[in-house]
Each structure stands twice: as C-alpha cells, then as structure tokens.
PDB file of N, CA and C in Angstrom:
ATOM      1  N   UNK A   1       8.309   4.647 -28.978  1.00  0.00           N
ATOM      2  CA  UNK A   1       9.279   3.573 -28.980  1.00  0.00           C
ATOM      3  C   UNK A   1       8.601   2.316 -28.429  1.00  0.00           C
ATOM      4  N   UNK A   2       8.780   1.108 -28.858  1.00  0.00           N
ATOM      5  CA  UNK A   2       8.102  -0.255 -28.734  1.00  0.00           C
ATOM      6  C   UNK A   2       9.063  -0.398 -27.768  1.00  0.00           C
ATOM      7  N   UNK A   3       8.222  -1.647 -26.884  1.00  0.00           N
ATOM      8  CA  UNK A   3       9.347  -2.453 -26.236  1.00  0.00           C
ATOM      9  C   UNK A   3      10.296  -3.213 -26.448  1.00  0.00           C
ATOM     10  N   UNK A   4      10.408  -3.574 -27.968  1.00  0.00           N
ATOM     11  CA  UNK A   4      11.394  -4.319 -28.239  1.00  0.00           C
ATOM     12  C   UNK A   4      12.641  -3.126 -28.928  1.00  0.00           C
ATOM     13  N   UNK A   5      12.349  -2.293 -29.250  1.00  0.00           N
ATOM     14  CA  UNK A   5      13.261  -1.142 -29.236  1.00  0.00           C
ATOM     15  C   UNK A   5      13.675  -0.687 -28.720  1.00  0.00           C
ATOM     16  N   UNK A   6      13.248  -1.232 -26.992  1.00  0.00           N
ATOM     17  CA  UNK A   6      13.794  -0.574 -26.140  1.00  0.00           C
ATOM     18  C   UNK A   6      14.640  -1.656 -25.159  1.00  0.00           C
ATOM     19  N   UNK A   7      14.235  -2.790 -25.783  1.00  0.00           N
ATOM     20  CA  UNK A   7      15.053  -4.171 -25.298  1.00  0.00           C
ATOM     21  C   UNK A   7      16.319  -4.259 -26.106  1.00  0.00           C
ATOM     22  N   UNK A   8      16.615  -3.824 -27.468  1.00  0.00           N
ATOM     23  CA  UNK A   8      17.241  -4.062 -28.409  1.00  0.00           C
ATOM     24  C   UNK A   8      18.486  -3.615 -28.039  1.00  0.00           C
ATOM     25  N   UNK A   9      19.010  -2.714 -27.401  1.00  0.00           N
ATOM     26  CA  UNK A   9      20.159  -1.922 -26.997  1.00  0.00           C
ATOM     27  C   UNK A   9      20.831  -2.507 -25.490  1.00  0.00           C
ATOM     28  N   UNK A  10      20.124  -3.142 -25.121  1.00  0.00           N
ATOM     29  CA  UNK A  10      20.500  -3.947 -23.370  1.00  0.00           C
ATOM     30  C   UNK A  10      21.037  -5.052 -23.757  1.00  0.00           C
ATOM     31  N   UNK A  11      21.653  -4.985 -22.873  1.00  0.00           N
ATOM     32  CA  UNK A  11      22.750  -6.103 -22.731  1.00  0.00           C
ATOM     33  C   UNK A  11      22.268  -7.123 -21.793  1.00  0.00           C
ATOM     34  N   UNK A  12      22.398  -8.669 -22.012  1.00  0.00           N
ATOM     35  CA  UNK A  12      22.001  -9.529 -21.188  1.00  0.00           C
ATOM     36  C   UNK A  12      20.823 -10.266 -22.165  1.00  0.00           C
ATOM     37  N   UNK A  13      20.678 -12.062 -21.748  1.00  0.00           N
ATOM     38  CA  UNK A  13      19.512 -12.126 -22.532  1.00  0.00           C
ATOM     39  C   UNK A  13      17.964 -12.263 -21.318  1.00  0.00           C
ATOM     40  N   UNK A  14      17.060 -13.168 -22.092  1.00  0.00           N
ATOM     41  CA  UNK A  14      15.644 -12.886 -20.944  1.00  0.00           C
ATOM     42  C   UNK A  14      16.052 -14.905 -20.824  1.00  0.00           C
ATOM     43  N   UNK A  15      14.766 -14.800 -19.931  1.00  0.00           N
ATOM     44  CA  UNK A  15      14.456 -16.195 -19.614  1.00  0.00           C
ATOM     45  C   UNK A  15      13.114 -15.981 -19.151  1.00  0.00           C
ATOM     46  N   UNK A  16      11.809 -16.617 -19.612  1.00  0.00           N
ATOM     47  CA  UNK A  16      10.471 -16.541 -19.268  1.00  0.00           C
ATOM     48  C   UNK A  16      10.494 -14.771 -19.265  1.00  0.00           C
ATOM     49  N   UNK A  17      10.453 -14.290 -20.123  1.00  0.00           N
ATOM     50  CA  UNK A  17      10.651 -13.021 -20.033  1.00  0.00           C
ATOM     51  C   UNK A  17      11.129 -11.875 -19.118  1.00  0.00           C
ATOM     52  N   UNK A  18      12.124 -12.632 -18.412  1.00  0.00           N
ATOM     53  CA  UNK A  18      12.199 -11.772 -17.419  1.00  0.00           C
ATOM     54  C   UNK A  18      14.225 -11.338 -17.679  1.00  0.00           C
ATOM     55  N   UNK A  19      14.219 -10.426 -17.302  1.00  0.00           N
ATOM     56  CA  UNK A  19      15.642  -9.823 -18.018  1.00  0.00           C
ATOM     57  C   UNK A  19      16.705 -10.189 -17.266  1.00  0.00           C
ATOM     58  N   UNK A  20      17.956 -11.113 -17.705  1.00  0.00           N
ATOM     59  CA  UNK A  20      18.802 -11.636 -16.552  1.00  0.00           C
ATOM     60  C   UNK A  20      19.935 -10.338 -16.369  1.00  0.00           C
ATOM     61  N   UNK A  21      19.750  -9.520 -15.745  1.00  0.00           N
ATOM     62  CA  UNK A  21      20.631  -8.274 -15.938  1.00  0.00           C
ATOM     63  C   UNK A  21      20.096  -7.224 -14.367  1.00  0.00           C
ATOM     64  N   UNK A  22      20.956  -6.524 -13.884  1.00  0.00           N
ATOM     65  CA  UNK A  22      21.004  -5.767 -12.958  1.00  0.00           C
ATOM     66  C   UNK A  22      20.643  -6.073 -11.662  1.00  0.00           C
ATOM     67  N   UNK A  23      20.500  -7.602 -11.177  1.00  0.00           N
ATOM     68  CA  UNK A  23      20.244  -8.091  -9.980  1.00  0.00           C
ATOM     69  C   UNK A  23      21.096  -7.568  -8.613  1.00  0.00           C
ATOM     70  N   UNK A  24      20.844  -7.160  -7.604  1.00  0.00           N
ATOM     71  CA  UNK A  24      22.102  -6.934  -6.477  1.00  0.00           C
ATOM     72  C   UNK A  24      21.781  -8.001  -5.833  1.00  0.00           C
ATOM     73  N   UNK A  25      22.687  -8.081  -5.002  1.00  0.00           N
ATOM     74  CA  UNK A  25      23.448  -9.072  -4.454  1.00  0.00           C
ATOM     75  C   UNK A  25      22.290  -9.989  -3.633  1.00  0.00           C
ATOM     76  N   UNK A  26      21.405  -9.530  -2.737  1.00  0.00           N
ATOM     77  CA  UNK A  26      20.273 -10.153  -2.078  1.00  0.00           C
ATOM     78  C   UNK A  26      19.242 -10.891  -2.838  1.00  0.00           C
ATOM     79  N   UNK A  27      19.106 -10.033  -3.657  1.00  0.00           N
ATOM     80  CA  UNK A  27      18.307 -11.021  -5.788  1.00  0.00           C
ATOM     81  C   UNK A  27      19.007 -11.997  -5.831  1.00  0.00           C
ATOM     82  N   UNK A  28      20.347 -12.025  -6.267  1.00  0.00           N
ATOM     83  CA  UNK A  28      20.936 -12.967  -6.570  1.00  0.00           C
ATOM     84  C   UNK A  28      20.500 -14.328  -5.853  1.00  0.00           C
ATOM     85  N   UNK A  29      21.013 -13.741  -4.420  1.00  0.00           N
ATOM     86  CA  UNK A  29      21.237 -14.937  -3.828  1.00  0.00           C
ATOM     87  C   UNK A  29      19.985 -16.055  -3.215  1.00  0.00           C
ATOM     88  N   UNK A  30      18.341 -14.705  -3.731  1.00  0.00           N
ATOM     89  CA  UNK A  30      17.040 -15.393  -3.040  1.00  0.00           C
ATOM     90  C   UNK A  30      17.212 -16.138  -4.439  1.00  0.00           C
ATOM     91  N   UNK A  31      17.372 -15.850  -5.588  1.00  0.00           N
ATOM     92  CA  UNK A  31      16.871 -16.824  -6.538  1.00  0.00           C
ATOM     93  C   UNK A  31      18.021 -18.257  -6.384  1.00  0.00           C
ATOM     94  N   UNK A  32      18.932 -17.855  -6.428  1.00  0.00           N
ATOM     95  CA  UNK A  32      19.528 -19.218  -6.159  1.00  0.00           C
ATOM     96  C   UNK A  32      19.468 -20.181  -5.240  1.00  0.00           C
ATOM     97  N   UNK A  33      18.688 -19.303  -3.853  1.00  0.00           N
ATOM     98  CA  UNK A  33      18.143 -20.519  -3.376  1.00  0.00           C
ATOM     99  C   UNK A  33      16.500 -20.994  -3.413  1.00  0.00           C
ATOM    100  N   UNK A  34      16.329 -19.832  -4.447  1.00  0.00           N
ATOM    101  CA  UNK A  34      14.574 -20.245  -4.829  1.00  0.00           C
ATOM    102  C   UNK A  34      14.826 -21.053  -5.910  1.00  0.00           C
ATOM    103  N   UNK A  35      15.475 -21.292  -6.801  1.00  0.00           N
ATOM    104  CA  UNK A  35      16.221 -22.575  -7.426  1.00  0.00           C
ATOM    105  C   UNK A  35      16.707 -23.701  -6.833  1.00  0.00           C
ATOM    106  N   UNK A  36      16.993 -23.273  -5.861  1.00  0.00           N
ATOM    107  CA  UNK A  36      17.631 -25.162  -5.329  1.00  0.00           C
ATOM    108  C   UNK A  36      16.640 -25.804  -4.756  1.00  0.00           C
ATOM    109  N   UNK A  37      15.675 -24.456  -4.285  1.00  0.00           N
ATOM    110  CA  UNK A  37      14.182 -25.545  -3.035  1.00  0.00           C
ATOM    111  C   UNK A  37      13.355 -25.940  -4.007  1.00  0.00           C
ATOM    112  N   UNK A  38      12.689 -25.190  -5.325  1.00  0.00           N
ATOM    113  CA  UNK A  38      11.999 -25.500  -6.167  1.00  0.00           C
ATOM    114  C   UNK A  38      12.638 -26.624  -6.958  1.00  0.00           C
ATOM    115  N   UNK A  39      13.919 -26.932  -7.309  1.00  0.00           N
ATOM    116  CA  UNK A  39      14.827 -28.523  -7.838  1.00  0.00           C
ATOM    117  C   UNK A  39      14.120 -29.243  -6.791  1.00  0.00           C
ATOM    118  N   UNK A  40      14.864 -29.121  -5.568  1.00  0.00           N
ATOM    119  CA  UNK A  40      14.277 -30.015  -4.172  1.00  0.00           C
ATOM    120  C   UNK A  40      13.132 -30.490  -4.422  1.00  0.00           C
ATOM    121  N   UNK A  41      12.040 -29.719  -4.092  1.00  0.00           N
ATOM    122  CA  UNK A  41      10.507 -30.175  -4.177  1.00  0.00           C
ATOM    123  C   UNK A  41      10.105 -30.965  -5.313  1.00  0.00           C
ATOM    124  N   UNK A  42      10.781 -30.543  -6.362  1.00  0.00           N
ATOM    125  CA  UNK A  42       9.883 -31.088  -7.897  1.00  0.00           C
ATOM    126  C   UNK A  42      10.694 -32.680  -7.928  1.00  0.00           C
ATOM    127  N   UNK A  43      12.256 -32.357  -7.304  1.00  0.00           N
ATOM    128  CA  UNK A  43      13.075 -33.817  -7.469  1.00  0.00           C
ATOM    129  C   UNK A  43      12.528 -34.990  -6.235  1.00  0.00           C
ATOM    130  N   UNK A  44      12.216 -34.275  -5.206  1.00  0.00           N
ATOM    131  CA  UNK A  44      11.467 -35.643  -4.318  1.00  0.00           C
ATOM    132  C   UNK A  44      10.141 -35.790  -4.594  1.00  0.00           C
ATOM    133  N   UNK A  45       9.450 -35.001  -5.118  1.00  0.00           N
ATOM    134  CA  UNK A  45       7.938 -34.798  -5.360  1.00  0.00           C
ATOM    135  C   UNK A  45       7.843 -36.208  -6.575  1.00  0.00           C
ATOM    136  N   UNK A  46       8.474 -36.111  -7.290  1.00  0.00           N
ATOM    137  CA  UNK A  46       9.098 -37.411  -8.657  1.00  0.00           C
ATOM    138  C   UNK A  46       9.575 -38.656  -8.077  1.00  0.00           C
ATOM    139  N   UNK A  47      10.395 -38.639  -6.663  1.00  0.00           N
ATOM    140  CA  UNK A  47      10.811 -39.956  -6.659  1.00  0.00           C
ATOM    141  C   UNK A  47       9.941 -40.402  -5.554  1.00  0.00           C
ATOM    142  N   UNK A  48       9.191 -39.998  -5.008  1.00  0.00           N
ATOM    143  CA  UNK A  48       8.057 -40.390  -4.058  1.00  0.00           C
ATOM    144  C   UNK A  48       7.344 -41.358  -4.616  1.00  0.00           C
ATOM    145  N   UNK A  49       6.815 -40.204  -5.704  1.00  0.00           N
ATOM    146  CA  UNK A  49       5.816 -41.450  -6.687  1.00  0.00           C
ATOM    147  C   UNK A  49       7.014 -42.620  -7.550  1.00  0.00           C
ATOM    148  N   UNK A  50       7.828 -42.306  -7.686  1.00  0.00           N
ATOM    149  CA  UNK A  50       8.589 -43.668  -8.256  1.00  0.00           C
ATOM    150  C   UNK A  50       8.804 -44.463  -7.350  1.00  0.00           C
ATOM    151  N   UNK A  51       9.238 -44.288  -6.209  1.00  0.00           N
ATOM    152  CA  UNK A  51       8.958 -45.214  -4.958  1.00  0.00           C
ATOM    153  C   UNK A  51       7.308 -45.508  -4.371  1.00  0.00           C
ATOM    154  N   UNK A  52       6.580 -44.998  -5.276  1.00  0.00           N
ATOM    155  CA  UNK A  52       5.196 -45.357  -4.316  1.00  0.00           C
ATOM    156  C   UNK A  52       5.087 -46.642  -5.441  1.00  0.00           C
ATOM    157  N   UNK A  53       5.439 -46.529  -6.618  1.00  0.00           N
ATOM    158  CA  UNK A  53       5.254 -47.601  -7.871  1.00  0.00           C
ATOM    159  C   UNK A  53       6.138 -48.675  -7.385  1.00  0.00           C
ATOM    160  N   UNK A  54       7.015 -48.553  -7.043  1.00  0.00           N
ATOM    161  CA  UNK A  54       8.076 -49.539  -7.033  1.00  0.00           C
ATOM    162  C   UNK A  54       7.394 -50.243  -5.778  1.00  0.00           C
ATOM    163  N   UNK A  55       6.805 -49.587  -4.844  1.00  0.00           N
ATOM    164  CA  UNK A  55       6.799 -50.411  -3.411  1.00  0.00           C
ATOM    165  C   UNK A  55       5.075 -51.332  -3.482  1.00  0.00           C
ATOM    166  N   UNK A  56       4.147 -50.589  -4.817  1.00  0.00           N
ATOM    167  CA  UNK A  56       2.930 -51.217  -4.739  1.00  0.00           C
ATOM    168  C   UNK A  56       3.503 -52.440  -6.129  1.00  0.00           C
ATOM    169  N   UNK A  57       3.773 -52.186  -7.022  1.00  0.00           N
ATOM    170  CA  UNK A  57       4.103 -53.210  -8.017  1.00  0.00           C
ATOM    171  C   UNK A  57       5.151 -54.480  -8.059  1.00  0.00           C
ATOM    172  N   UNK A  58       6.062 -54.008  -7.081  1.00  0.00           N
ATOM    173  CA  UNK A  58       7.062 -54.933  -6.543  1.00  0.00           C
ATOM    174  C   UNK A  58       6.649 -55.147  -5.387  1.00  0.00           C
ATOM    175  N   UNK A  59       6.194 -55.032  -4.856  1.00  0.00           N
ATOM    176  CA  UNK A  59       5.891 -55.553  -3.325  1.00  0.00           C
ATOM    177  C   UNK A  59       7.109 -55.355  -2.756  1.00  0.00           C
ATOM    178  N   UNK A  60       7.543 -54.675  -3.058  1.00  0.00           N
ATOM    179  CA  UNK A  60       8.597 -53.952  -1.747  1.00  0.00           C
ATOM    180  C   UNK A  60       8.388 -52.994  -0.370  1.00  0.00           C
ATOM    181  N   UNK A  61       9.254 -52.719  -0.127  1.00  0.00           N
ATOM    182  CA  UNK A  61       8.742 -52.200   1.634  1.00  0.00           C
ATOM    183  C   UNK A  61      10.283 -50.977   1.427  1.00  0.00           C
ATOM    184  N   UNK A  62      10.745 -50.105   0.682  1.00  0.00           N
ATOM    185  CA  UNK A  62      11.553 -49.171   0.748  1.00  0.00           C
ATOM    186  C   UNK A  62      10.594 -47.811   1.319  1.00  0.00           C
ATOM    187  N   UNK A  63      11.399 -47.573   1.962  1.00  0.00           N
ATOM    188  CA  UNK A  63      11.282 -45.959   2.962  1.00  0.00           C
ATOM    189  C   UNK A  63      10.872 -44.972   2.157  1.00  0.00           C
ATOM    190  N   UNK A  64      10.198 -43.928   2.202  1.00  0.00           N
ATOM    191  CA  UNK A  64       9.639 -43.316   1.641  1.00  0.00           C
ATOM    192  C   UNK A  64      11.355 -41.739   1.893  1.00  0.00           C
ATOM    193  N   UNK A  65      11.765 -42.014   3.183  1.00  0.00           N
ATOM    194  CA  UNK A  65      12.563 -41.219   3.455  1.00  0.00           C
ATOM    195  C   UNK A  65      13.626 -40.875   2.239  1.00  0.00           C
ATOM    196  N   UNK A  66      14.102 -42.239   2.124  1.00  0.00           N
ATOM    197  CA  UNK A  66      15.043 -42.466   0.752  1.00  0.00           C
ATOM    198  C   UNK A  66      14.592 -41.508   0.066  1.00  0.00           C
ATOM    199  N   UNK A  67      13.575 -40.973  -0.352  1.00  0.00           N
ATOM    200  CA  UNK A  67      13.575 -39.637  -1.458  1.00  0.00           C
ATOM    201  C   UNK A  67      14.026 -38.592  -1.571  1.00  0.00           C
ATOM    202  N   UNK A  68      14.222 -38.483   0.115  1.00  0.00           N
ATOM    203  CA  UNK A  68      14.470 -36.927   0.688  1.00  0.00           C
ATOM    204  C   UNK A  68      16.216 -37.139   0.523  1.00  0.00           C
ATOM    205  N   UNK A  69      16.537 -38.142   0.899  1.00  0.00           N
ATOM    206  CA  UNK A  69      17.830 -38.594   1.589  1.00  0.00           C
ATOM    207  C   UNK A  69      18.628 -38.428   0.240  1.00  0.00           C
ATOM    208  N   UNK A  70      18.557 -39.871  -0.712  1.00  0.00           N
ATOM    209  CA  UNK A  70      19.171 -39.716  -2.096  1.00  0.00           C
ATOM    210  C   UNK A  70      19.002 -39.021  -2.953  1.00  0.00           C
ATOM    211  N   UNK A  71      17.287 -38.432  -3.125  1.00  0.00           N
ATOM    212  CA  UNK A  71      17.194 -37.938  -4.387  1.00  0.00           C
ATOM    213  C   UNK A  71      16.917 -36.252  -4.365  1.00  0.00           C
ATOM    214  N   UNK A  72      16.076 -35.575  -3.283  1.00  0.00           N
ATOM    215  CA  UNK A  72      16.029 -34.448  -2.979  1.00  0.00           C
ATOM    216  C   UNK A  72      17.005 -33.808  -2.679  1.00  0.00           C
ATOM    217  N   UNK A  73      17.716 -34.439  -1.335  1.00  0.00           N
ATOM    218  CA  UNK A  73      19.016 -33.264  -1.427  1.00  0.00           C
ATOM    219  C   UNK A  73      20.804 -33.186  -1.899  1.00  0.00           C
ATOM    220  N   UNK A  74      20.759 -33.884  -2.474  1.00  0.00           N
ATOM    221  CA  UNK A  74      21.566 -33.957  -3.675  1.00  0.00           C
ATOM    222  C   UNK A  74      20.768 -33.053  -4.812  1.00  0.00           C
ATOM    223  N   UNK A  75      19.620 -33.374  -5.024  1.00  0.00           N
ATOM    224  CA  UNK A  75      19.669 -32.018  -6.679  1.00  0.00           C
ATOM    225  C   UNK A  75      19.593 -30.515  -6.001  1.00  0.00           C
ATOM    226  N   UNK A  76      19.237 -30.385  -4.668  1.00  0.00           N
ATOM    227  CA  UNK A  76      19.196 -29.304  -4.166  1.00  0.00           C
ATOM    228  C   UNK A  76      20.631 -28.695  -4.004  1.00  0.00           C
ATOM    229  N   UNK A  77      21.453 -29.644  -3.473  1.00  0.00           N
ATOM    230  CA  UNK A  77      23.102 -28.871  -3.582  1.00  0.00           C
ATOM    231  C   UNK A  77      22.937 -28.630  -4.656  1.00  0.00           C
ATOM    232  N   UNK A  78      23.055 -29.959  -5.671  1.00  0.00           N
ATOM    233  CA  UNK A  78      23.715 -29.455  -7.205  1.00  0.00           C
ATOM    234  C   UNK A  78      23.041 -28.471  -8.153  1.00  0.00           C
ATOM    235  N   UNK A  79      21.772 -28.289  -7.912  1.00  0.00           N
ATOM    236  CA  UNK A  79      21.075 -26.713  -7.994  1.00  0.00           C
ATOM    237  C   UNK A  79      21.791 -25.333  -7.584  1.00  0.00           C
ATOM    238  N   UNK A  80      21.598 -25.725  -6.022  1.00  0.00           N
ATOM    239  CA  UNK A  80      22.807 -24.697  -5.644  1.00  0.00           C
ATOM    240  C   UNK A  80      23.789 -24.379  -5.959  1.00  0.00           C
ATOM    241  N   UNK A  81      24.650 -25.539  -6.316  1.00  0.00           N
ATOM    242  CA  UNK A  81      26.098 -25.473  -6.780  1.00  0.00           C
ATOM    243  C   UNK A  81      26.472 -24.929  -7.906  1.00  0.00           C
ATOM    244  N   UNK A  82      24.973 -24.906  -8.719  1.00  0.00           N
ATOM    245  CA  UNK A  82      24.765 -24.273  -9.972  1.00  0.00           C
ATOM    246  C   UNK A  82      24.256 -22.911  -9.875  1.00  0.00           C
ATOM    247  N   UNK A  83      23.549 -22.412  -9.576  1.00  0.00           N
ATOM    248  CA  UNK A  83      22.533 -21.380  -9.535  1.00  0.00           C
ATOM    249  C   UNK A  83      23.726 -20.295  -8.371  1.00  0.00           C
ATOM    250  N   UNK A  84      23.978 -20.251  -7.682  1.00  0.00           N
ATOM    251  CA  UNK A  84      25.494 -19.713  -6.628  1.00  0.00           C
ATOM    252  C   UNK A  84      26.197 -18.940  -7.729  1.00  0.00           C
ATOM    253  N   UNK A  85      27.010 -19.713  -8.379  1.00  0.00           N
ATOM    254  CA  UNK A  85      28.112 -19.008  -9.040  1.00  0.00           C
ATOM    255  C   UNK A  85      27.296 -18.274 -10.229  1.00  0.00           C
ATOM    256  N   UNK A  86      26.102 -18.712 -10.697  1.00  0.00           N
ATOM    257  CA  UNK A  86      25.858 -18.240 -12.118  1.00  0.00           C
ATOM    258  C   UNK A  86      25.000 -16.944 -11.696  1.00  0.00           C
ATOM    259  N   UNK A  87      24.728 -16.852 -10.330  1.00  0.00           N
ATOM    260  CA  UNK A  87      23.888 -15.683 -10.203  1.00  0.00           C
ATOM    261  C   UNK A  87      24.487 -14.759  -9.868  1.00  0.00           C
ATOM    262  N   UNK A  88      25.931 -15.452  -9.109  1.00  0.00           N
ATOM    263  CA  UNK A  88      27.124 -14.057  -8.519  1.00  0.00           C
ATOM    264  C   UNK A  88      27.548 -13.570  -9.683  1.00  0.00           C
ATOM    265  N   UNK A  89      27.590 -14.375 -10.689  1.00  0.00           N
ATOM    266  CA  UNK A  89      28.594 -13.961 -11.911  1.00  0.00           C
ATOM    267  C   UNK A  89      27.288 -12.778 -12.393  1.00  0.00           C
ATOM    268  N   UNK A  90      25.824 -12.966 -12.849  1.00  0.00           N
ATOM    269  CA  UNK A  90      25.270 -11.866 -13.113  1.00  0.00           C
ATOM    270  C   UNK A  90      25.094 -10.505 -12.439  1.00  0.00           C
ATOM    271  N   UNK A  91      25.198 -11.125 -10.975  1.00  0.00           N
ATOM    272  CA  UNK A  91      25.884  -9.735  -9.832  1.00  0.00           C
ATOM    273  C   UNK A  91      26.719  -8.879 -10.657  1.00  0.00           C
ATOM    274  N   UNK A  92      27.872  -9.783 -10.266  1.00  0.00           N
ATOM    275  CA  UNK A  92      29.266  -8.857 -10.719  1.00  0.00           C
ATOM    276  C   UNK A  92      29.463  -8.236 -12.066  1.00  0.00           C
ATOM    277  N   UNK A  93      28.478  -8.885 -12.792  1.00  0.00           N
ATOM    278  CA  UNK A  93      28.823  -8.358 -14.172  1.00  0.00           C
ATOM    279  C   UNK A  93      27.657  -6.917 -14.119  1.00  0.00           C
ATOM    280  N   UNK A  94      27.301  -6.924 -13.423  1.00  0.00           N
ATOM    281  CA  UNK A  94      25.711  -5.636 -13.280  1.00  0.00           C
ATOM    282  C   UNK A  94      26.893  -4.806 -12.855  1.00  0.00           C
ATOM    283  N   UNK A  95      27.453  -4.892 -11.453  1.00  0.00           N
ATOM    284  CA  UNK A  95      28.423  -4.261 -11.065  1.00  0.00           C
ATOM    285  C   UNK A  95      29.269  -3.514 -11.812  1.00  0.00           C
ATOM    286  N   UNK A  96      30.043  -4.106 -12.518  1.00  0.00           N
ATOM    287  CA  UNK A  96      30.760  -3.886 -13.379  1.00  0.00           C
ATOM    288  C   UNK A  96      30.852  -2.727 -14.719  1.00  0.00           C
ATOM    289  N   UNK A  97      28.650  -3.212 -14.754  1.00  0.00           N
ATOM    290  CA  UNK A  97      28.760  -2.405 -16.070  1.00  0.00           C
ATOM    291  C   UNK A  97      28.362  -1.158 -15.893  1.00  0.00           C
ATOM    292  N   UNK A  98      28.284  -0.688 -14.153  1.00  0.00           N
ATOM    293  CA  UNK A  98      27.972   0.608 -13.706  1.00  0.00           C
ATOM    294  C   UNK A  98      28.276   1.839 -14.004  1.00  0.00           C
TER     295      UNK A  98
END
C-alpha cells in the first residue's frame, strides 16, 4: 500500500505536508502560540526595516519601539485570535471522531 492510499481514507486536509488531524489539546495550543510569536517576529522584523527606510530617507527621528508597540503586537493577538479557536476546533473535532 502507497502512502497516498493510505492518506486517501483520512479525514482532514495537510498543510506543508503535515496532517491537520488528531492534535490533543497541549499540540493545539503550542502551535497556536508558535503561530502568533512566529506572525510577531516576521511582523516587526518588516516594520523595523520600514522604519529604518523611513527614518534614513525622510530624515525622520521615529522610535524604533513603534514596531513592537503598533505593528508586532497587534498581529500577534490577531494571530492568536486566529490560530486559538481554529486549533481548539481541530482538538475537538479529533475528540469527537474517537
């Protein structure tokens, strides 16, 4: 039997090949917040350098903090806010299909 013959009958789809199906509850909840820190990092890591442009090309003098403040943790909730419910919901549905 191939692996895709043996994928073919499971329920759930993949993402980067990895199977969104049978997580418990501690899975769930590291990826959702290994989703909101990895948003975090990549979303201030982006506006750093848009503020490093803005402050050498404009001759401005804005805070470097501002990245962390406006733009990092805001996508980190709303990561969270996302990644929370959609990972409980794959919980419960593992649960479910016990």
């Amino acid at each position: 039997m191939t692996q895709s013959e043996q994928t073919r009958g499971q329920t759930g789809g993949r993402v980067f090949g990895f199977p969104l199906r049978g997580f418990g509850l501690f899975t769930s909840l590291l990826l959702s917040f290994a989703t909101a820190f990895f948003t975090f990092f990549v979303s201030t890591t982006l506006a750093i350098f848009a503020l490093l442009a803005w402050n050498l090309f404009g001759h401005h003098a804005v805070s470097y903090a501002a990245s962390y403040r406006y733009v990092g943790f805001p996508a980190f909730l709303l990561a969270l806010a996302v990644a929370l419910p959609f990972f409980f919901v794959l919980w419960i549905r593992a649960k479910l299909g016990k």
